[in-house]
Protein backbone atom coordinates (compact mmCIF):
# COMPACT_ATOMS: atom_id res chain seq x y z
CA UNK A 1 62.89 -3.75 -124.84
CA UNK A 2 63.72 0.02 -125.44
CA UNK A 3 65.06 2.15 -123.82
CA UNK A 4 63.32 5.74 -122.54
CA UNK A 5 65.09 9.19 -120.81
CA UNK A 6 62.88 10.78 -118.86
CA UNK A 7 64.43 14.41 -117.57
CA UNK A 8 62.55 15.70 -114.37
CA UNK A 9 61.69 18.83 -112.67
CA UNK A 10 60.78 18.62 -109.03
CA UNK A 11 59.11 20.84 -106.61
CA UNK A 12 61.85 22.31 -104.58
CA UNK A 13 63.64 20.71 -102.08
CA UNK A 14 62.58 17.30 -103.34
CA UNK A 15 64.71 16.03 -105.63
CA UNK A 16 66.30 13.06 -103.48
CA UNK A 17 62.69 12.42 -102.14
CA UNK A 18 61.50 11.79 -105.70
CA UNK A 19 64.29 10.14 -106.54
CA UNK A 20 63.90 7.50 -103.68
CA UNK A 21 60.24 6.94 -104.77
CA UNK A 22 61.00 6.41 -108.06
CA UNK A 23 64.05 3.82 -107.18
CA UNK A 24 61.47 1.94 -104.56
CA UNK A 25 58.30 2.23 -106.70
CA UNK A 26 59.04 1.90 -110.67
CA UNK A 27 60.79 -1.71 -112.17
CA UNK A 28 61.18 -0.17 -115.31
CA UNK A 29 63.98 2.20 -114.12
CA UNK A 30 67.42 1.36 -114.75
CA UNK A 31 69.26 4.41 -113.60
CA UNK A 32 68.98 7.44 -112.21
CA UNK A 33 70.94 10.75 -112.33
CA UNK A 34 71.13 13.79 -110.31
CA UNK A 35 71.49 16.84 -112.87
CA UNK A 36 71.96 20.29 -113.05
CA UNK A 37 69.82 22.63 -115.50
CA UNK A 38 65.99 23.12 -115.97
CA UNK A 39 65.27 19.37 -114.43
CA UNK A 40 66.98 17.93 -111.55
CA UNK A 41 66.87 14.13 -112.04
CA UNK A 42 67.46 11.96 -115.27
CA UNK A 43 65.95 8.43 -115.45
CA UNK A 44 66.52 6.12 -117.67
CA UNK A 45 63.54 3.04 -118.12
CA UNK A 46 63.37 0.30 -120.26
CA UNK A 47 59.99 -0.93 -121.66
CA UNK A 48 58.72 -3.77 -123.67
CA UNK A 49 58.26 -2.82 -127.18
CA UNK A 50 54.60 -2.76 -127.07
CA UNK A 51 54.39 -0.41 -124.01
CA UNK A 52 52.79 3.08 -124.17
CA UNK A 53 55.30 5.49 -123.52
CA UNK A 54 52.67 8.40 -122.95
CA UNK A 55 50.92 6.49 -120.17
CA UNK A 56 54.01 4.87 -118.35
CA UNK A 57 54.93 8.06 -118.36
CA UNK A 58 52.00 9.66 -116.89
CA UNK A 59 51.30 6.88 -114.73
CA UNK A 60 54.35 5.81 -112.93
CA UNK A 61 56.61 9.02 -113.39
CA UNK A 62 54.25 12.37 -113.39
CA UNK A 63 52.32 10.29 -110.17
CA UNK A 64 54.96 10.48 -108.06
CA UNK A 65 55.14 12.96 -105.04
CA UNK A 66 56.98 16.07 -105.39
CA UNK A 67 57.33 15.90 -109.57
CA UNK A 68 56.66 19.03 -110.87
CA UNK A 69 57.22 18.82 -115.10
CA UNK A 70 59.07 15.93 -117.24
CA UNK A 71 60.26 15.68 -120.74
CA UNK A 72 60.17 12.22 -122.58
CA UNK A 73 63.56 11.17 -124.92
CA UNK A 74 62.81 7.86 -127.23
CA UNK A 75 65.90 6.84 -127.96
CA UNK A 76 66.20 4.52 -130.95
CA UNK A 77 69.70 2.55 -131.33
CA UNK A 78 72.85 2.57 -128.62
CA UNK A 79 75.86 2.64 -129.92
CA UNK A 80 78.86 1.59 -127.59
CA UNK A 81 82.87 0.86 -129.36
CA UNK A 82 84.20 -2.42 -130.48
């Protein structure tokens, strides 16, 4: 598995509607965050190694109602202390 952020920008006023869908709708998430900046939500999916990013993206993110713009992170290692 690896791990994904996806930041996203929602039309206005829907930010806890998206964020609802997304919980209900997408077994990949593992958390979800409420932000402030340019994009109002910050997920955080895992996928199997093999997975295309660009279309799990595109297909169970960007489809949702009310998303207006994302922005993909790979991440690569975590690091946590000992």
């Amino acid at each position: 598995m690896r791990a994904i952020f996806v930041q996203i920008k929602c039309e206005m006023g829907q930010a806890y509607a998206v964020a609802r869908a997304a919980a209900d709708s997408i077994e990949q998430l593992s958390e979800l965050f409420s932000t402030s900046g340019q994009y109002d939500l910050l997920g955080k999916f895992y996928l199997d190694a093999d997975q295309d990013v660009g279309l799990f993206v595109t297909e169970k993110v960007q489809s949702l109602p009310g998303v207006k713009d994302t922005y993909t992170i790979i991440a690569f290692n975590a690091f946590t202390g000992s």
